[in-house]
N, C-alpha and C. Protein backbone atom coordinates (compact mmCIF):
# COMPACT_ATOMS: atom_id res chain seq x y z
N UNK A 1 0.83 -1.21 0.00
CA UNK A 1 0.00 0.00 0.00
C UNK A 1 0.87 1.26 0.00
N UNK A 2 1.92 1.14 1.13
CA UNK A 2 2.50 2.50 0.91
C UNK A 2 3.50 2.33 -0.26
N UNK A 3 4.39 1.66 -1.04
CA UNK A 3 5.02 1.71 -2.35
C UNK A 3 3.58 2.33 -3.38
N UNK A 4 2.88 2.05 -3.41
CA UNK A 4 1.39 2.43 -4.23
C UNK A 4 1.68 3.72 -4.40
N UNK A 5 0.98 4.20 -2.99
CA UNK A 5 0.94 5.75 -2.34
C UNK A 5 1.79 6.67 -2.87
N UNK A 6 3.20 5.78 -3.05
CA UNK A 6 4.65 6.98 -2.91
C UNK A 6 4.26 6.69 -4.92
N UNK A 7 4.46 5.92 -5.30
CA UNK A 7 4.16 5.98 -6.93
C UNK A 7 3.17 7.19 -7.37
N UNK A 8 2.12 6.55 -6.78
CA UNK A 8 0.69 7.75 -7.14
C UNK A 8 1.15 9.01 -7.16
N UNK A 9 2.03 9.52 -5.62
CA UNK A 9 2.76 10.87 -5.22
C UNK A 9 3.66 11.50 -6.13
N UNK A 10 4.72 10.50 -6.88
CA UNK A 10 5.59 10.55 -7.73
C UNK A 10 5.05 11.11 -8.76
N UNK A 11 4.09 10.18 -9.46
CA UNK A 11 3.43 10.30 -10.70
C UNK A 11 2.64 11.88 -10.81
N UNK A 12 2.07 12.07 -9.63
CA UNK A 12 1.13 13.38 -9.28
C UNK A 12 2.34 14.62 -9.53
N UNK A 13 3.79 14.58 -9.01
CA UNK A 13 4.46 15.77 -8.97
C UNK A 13 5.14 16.11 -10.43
N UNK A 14 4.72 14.89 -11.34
CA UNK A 14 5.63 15.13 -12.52
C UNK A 14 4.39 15.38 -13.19
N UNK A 15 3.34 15.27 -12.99
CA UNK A 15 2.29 15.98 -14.00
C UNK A 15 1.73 16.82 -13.60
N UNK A 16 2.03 17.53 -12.56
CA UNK A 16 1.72 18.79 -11.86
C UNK A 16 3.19 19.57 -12.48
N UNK A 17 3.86 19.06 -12.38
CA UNK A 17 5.07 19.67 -13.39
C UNK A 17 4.94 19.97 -14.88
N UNK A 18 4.40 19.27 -15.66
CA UNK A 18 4.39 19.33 -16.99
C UNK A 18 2.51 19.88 -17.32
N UNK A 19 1.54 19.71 -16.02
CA UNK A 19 0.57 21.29 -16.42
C UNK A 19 1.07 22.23 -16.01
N UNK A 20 2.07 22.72 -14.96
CA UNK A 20 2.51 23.72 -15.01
C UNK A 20 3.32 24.57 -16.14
N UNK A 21 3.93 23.64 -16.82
CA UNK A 21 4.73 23.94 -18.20
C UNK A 21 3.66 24.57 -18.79
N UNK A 22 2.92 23.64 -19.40
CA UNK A 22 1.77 24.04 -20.16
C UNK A 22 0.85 25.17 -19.68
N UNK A 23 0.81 25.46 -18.43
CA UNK A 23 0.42 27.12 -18.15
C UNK A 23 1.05 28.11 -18.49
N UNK A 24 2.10 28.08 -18.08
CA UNK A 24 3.34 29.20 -18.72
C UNK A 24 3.31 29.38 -20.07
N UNK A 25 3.39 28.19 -20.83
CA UNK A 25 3.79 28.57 -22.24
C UNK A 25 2.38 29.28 -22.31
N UNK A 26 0.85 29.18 -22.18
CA UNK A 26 -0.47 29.73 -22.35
C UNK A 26 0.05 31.19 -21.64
N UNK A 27 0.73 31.50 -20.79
CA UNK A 27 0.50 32.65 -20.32
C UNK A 27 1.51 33.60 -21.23
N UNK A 28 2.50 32.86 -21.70
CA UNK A 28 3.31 33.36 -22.48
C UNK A 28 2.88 33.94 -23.65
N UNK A 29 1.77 33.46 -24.19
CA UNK A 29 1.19 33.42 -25.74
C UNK A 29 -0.28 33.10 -25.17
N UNK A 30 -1.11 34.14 -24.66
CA UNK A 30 -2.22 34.24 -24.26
C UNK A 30 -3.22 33.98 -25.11
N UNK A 31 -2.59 34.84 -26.38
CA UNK A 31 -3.46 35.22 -27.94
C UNK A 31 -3.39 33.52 -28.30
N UNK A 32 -2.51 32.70 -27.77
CA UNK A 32 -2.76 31.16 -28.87
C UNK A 32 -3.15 30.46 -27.34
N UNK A 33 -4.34 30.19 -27.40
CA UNK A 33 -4.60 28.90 -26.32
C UNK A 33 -4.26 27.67 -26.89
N UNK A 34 -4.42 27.18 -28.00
CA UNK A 34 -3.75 26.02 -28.61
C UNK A 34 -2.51 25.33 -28.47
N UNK A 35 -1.63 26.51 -27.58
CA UNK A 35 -0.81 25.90 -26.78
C UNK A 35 -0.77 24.95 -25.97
N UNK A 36 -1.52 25.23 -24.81
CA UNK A 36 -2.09 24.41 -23.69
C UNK A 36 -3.11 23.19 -24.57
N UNK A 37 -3.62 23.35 -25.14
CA UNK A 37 -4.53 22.07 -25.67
C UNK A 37 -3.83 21.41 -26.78
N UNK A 38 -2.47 21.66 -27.29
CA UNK A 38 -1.64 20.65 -27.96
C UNK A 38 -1.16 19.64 -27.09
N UNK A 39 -0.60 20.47 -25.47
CA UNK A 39 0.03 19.36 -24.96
C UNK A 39 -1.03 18.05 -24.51
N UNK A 40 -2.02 18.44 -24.38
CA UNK A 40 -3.41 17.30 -23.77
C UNK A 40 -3.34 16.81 -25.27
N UNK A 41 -3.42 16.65 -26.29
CA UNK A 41 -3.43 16.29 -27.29
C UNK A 41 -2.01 15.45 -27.25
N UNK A 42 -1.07 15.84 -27.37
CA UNK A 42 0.43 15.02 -27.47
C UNK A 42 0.34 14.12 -26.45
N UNK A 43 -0.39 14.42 -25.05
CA UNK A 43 -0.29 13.00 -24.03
C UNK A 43 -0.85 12.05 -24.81
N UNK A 44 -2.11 12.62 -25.11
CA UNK A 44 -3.39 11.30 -25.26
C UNK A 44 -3.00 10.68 -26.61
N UNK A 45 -2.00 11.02 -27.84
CA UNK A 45 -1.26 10.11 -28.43
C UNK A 45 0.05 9.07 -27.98
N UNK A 46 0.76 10.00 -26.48
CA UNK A 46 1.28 8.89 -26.64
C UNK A 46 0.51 7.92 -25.94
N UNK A 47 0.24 7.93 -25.26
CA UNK A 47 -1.16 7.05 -24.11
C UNK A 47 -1.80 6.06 -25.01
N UNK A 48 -2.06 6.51 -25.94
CA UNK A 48 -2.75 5.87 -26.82
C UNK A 48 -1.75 4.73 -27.95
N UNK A 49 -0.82 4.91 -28.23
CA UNK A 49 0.57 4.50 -28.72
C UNK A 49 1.07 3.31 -27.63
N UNK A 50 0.97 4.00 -26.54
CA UNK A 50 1.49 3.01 -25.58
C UNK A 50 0.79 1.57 -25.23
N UNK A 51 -0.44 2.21 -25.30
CA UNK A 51 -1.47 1.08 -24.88
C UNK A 51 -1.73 -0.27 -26.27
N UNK A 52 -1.65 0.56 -27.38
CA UNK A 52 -1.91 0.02 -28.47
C UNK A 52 -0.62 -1.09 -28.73
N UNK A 53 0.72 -0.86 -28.82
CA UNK A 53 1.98 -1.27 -28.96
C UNK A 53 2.38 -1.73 -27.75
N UNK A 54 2.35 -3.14 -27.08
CA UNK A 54 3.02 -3.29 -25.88
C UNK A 54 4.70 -3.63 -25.74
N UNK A 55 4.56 -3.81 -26.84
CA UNK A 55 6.25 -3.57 -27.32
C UNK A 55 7.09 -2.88 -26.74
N UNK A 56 6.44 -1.54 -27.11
CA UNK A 56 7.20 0.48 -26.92
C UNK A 56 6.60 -0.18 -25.28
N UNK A 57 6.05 -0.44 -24.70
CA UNK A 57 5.77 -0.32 -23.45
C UNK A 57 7.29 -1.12 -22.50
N UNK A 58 6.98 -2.19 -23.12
CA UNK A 58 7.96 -3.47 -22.91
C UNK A 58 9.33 -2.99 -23.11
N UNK A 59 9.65 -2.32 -23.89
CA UNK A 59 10.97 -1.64 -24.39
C UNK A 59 11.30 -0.23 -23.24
N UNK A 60 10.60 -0.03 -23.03
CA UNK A 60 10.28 1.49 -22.50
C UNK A 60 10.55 1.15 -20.53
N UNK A 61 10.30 0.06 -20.36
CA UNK A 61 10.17 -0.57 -18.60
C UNK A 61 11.25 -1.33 -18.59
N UNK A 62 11.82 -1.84 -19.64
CA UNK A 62 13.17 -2.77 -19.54
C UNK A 62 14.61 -1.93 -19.48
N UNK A 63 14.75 -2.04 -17.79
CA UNK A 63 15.92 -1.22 -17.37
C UNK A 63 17.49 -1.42 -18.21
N UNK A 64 17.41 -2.83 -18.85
CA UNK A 64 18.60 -3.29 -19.45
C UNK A 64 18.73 -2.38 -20.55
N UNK A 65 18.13 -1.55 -21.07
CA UNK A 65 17.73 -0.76 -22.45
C UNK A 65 18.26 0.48 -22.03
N UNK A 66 19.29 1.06 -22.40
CA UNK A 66 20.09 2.17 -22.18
C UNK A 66 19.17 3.72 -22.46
N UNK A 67 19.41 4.45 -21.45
CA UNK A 67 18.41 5.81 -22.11
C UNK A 67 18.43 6.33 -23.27
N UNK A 68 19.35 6.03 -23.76
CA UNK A 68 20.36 6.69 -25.57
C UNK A 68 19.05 5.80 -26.24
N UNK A 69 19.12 4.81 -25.95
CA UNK A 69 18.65 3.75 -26.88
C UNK A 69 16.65 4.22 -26.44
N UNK A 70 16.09 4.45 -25.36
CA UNK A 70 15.22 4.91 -25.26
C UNK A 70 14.28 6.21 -25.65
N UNK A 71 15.45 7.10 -25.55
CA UNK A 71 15.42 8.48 -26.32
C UNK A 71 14.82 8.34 -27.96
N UNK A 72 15.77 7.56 -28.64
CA UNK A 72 16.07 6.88 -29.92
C UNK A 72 14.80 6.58 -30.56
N UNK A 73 14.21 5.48 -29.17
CA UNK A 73 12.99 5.19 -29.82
C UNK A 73 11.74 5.80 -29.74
N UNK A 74 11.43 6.28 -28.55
CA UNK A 74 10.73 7.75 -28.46
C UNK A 74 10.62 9.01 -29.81
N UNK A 75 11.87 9.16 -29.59
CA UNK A 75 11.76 9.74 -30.97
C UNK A 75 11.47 9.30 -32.81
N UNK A 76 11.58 8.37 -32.56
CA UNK A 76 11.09 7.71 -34.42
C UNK A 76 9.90 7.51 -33.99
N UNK A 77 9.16 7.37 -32.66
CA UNK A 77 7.51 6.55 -32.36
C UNK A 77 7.10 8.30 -32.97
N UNK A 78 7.43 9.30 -31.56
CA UNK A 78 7.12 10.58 -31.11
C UNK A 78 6.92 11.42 -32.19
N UNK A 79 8.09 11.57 -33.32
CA UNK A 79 8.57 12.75 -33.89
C UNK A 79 8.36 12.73 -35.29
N UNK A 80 7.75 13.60 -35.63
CA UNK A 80 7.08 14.87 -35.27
C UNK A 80 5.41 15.03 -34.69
N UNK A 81 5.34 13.86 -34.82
CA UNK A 81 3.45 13.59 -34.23
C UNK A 81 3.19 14.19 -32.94
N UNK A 82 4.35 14.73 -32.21
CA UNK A 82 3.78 15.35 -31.08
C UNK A 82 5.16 17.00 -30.97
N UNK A 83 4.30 17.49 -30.09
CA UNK A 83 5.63 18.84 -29.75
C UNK A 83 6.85 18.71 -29.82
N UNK A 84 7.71 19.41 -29.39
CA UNK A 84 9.01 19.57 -28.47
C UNK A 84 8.46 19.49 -27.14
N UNK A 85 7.92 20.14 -26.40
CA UNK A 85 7.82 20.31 -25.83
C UNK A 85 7.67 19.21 -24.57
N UNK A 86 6.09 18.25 -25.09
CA UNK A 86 5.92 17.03 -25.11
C UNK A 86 6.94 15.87 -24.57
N UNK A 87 7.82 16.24 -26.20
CA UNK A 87 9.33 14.81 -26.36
C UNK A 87 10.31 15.44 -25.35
N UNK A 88 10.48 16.36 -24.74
CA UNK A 88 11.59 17.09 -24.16
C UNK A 88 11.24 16.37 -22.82
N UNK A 89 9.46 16.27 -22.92
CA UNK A 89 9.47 15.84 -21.04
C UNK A 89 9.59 14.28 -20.88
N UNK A 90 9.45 13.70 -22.08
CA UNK A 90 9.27 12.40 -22.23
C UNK A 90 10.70 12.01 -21.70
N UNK A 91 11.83 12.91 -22.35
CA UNK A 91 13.10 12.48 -22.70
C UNK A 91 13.58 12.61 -21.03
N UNK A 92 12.69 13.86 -20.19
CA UNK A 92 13.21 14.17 -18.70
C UNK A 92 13.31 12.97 -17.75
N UNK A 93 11.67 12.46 -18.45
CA UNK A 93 11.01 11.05 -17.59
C UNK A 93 12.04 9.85 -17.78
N UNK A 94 12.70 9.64 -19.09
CA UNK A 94 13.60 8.83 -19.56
C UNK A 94 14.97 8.81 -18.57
N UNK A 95 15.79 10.00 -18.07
CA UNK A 95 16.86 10.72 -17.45
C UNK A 95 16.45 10.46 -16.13
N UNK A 96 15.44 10.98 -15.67
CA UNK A 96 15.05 10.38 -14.22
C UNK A 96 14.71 8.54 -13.81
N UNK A 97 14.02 8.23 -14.68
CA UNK A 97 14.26 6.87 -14.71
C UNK A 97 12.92 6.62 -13.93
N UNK A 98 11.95 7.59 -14.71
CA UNK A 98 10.25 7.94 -14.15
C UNK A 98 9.34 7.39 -15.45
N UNK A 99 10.17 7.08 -16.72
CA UNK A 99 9.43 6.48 -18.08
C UNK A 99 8.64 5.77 -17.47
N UNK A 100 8.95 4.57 -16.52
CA UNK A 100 7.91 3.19 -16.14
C UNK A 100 6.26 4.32 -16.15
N UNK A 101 6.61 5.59 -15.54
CA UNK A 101 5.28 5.94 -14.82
C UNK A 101 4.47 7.11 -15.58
N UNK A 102 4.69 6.85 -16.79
CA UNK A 102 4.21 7.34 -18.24
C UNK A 102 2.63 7.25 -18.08
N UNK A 103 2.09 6.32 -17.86
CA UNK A 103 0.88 6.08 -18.00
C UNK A 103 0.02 6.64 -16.57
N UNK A 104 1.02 6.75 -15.69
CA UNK A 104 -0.10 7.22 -14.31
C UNK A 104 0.08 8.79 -14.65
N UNK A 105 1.16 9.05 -15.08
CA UNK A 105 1.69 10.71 -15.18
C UNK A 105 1.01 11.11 -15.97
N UNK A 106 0.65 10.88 -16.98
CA UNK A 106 -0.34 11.07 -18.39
C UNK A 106 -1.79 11.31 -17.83
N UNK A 107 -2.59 10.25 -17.44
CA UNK A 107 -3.69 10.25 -17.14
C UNK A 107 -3.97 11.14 -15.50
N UNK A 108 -2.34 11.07 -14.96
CA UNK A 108 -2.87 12.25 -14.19
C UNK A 108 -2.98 13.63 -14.54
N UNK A 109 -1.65 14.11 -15.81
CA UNK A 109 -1.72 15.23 -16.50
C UNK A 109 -3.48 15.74 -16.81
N UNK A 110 -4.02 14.38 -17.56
CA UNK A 110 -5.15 14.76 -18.48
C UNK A 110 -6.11 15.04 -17.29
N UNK A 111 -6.16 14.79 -16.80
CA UNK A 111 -7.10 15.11 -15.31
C UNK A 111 -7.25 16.44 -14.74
N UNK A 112 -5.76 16.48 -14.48
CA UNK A 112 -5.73 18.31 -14.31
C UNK A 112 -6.00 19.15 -15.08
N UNK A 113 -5.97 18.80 -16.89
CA UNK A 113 -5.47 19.88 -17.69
C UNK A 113 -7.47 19.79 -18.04
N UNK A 114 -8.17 18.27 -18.03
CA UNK A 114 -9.57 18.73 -18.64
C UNK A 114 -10.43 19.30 -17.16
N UNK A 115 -9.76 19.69 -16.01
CA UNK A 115 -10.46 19.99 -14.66
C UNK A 115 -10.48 21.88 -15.15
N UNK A 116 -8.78 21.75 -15.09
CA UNK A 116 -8.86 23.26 -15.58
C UNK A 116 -9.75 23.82 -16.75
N UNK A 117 -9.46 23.04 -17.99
CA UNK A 117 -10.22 23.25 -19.36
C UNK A 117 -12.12 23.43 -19.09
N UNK A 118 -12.02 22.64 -17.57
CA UNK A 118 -13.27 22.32 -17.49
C UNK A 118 -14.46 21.25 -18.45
N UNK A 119 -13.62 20.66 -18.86
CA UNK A 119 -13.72 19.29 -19.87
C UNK A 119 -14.50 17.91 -19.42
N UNK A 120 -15.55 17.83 -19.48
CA UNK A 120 -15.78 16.33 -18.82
C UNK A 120 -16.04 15.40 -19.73
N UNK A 121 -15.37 14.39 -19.88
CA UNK A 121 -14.88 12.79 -20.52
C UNK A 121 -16.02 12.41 -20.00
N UNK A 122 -16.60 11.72 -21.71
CA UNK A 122 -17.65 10.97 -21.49
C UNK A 122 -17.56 9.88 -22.48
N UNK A 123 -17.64 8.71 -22.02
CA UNK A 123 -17.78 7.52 -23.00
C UNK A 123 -18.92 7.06 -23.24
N UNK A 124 -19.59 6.64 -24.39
CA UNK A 124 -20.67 6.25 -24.73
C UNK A 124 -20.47 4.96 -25.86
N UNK A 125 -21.42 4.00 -25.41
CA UNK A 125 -21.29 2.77 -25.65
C UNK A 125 -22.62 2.52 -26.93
N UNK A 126 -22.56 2.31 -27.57
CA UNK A 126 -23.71 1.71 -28.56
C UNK A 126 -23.97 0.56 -29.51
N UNK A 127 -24.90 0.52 -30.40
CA UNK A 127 -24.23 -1.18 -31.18
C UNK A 127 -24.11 -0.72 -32.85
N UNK A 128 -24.45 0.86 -32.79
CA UNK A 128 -24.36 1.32 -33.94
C UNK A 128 -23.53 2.22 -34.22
N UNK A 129 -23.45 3.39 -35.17
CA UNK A 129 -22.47 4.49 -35.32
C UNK A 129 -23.72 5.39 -34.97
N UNK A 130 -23.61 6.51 -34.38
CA UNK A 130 -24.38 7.34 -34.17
C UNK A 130 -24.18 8.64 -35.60
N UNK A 131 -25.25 9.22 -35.92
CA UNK A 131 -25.38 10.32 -37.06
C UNK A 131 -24.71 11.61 -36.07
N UNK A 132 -24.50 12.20 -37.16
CA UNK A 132 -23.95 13.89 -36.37
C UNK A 132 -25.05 14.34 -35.53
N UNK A 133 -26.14 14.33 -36.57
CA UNK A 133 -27.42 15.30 -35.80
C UNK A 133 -27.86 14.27 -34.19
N UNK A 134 -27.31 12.82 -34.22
CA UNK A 134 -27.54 12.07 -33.29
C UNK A 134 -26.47 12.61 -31.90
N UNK A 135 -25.63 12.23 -32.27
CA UNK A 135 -24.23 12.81 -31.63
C UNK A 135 -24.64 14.65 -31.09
N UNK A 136 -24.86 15.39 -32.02
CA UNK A 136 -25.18 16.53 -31.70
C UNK A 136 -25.93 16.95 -30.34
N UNK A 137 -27.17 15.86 -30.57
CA UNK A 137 -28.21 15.86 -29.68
C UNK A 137 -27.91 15.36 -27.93
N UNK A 138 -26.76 14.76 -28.47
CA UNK A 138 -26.29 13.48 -27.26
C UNK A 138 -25.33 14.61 -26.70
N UNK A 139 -24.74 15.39 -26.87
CA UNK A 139 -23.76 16.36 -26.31
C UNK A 139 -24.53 17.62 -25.72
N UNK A 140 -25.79 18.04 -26.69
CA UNK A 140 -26.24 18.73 -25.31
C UNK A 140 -26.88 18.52 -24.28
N UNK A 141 -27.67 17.26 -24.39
CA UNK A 141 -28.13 16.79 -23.53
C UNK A 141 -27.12 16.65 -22.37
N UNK A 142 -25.94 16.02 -22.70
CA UNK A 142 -25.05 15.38 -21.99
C UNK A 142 -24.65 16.80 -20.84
N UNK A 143 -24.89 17.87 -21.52
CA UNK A 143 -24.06 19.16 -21.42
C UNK A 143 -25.23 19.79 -19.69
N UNK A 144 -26.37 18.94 -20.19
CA UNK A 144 -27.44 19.51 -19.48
C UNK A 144 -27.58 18.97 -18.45
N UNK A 145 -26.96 17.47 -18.12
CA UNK A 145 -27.33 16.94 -17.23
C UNK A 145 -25.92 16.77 -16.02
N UNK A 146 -25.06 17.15 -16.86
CA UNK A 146 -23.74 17.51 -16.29
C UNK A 146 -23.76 19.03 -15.40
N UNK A 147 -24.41 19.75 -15.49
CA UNK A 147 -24.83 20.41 -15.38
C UNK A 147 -23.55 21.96 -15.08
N UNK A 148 -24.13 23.43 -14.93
CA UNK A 148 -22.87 24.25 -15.09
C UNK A 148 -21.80 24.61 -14.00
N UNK A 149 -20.74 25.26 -13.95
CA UNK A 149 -19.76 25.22 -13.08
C UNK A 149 -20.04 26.56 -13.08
N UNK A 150 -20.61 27.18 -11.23
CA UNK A 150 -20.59 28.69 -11.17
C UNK A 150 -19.74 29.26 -10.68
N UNK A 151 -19.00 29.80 -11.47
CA UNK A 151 -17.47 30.85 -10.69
C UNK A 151 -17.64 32.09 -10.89
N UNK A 152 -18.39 32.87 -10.26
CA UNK A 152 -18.62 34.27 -9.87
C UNK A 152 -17.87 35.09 -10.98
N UNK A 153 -18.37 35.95 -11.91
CA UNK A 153 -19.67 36.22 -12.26
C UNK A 153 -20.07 35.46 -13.32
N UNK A 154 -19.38 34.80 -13.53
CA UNK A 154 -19.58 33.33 -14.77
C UNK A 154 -20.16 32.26 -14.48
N UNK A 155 -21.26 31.80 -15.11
CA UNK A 155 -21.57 30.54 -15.36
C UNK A 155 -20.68 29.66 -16.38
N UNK A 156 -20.07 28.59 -16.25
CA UNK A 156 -20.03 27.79 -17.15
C UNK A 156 -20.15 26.49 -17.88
N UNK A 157 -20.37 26.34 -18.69
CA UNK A 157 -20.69 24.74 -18.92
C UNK A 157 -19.68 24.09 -19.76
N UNK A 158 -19.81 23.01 -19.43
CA UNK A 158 -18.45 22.04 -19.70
C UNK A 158 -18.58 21.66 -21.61
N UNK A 159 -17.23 21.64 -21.37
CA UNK A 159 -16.94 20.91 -22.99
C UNK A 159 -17.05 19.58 -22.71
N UNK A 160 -17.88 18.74 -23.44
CA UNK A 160 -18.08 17.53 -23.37
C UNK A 160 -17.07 17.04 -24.70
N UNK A 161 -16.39 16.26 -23.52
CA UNK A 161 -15.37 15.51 -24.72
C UNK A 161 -15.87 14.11 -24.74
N UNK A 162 -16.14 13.42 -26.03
CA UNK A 162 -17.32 12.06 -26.34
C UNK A 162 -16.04 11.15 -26.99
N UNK A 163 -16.45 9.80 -26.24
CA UNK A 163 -15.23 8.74 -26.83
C UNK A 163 -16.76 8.04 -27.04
N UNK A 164 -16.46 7.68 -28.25
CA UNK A 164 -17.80 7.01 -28.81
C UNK A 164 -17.71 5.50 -29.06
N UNK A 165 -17.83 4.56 -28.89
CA UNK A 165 -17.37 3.00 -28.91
C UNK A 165 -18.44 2.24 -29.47
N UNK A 166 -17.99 1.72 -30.58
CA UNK A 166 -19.42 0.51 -30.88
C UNK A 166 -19.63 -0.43 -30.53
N UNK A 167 -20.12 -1.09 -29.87
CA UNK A 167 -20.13 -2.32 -28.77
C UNK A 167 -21.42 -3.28 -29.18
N UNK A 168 -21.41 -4.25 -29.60
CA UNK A 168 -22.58 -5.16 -30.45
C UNK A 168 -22.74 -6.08 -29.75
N UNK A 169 -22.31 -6.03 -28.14
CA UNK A 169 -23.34 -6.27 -27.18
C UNK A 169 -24.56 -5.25 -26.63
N UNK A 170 -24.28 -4.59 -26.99
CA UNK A 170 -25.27 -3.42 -26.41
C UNK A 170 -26.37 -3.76 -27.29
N UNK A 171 -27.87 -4.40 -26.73
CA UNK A 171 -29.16 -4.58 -27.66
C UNK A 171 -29.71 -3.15 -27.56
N UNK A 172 -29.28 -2.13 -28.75
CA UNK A 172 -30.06 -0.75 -28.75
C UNK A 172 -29.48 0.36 -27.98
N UNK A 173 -30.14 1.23 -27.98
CA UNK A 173 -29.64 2.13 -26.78
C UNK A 173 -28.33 2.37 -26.62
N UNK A 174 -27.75 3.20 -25.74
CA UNK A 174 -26.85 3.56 -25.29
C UNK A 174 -26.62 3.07 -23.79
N UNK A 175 -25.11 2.91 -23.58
CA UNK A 175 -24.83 3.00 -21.71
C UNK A 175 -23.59 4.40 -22.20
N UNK A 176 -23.95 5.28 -21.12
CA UNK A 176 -23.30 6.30 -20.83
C UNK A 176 -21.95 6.34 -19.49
N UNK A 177 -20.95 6.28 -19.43
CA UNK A 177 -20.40 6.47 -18.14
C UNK A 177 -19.69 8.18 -17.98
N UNK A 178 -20.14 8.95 -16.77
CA UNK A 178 -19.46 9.83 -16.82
C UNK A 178 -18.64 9.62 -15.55
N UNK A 179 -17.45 9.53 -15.06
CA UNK A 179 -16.56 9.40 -14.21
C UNK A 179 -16.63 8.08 -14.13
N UNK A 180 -17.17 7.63 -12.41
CA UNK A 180 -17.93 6.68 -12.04
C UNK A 180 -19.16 6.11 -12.15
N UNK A 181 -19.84 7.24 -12.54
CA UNK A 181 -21.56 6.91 -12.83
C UNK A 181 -21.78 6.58 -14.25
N UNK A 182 -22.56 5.27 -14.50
CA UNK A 182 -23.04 4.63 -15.27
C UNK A 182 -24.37 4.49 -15.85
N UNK A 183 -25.07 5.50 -16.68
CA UNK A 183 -26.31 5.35 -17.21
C UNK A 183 -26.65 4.58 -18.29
N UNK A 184 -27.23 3.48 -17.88
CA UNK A 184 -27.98 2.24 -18.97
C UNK A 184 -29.00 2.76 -19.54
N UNK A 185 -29.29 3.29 -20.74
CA UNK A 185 -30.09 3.56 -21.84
C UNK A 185 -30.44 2.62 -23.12
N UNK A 186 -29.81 1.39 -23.01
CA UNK A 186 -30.05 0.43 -23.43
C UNK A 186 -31.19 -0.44 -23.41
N UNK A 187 -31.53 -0.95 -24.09
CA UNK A 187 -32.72 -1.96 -24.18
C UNK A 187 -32.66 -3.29 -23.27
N UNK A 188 -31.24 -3.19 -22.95
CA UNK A 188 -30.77 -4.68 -22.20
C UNK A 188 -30.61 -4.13 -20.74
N UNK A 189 -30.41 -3.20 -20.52
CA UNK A 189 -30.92 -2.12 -19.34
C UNK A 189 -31.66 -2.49 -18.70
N UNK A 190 -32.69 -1.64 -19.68
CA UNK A 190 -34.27 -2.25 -19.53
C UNK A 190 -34.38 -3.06 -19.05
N UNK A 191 -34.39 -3.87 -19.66
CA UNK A 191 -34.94 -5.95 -19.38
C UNK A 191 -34.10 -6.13 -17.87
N UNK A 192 -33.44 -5.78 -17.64
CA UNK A 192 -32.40 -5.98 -16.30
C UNK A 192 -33.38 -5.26 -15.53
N UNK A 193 -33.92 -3.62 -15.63
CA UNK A 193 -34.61 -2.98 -14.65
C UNK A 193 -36.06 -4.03 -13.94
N UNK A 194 -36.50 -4.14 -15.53
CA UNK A 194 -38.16 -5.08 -15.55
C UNK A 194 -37.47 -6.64 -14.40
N UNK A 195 -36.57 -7.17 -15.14
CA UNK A 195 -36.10 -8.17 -14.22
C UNK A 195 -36.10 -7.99 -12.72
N UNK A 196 -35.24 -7.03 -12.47
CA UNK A 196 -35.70 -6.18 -10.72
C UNK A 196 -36.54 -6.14 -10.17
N UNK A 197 -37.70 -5.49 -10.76
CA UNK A 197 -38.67 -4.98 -11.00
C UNK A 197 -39.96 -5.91 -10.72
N UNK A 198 -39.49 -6.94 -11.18
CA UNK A 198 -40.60 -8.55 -11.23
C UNK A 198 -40.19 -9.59 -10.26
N UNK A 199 -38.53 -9.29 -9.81
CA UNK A 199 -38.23 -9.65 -8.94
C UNK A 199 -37.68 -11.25 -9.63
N UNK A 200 -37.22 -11.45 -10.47
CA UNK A 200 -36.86 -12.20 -11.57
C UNK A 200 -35.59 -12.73 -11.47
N UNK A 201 -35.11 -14.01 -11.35
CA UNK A 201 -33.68 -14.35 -11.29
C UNK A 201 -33.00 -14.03 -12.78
């Protein structure tokens, strides 16, 4: 438990480090916010790279693998698909010998940076592709039930960021998760509620 703790702690100060980067450079260049929302963009490729390729992962945790040689490969995966900025911290994590903790540092980055952005991650599950005007509909709703963040003299409401998944278990409907909470809009939902409901094994 406490090795856990001190990881989590670790992981928390190096992505409290690298949104802090990413504030500065925004405060630096006020006129381009696209600053700050490249680097949330450059995590969630490599995150996404990482997870996909267990290889680069496998390569990346194997201490026998020299940092030269880690750098190396970082960069032919990385470059140019993501910043400098990005590869510079990757290369820090590499030097400290903090790479293993890529994936807690990342997803803790993205945490802070869509809290600040005011961003709430929403996955939605279906058995079909949803239409724009469908999707459209599903984001404000989503927008409505999430409901707004009041910070004196501003109201605001969140950017709903939608990971959309086709899932052909799902009979119909949608299941929604926002954080922890899980809304079954599904047809198989349903039949589970009625099952309850009837008191039904």
């Amino acid at each position: 438990m406490t090795n856990k703790m001190s990881t989590s702690k670790i992981a928390n100060s190096y992505a409290e480090a690298f949104f802090k980067q990413g504030l500065n450079l925004y405060k630096n260049e006020p006129e381009n916010p696209e600053v700050f929302y490249k680097l949330v963009v450059d995590i969630q490729k490599v995150l996404k790279l990482i997870a996909d390729v267990p290889t680069l992962k496998n390569f990346l945790l194997n201490p026998l693998n020299s940092t030269t040689a880690k750098k190396q490969v970082l960069d032919k995966c990385f470059n140019p698909a993501i910043g400098s900025s990005t590869l510079n911290f990757l290369y820090i994590l590499v030097d400290k010998k903090r790479i293993n903790l890529i994936e807690s540092i990342g997803e803790t980055f993205l945490e802070k940076a869509f809290e600040y952005l005011y961003v709430v991650v929403v996955e939605v599950r279906s058995s079909t592709q949803l239409t724009p005007t469908q999707e459209k509909a599903l984001r404000n709703k989503l927008q409505a039930m999430v409901g707004p963040s009041f910070t004196e003299p501003f109201v605001l409401y969140p950017n709903i960021c939608l990971s959309l998944i086709i899932d052909k278990t799902i009979l119909g409907g949608l299941l929604i998760k926002i954080g922890s909470k899980v809304i079954d809009l599904s047809l198989q939902g349903e039949l589970q509620g009625l099952r309850k409901e009837l008191k039904l094994n």
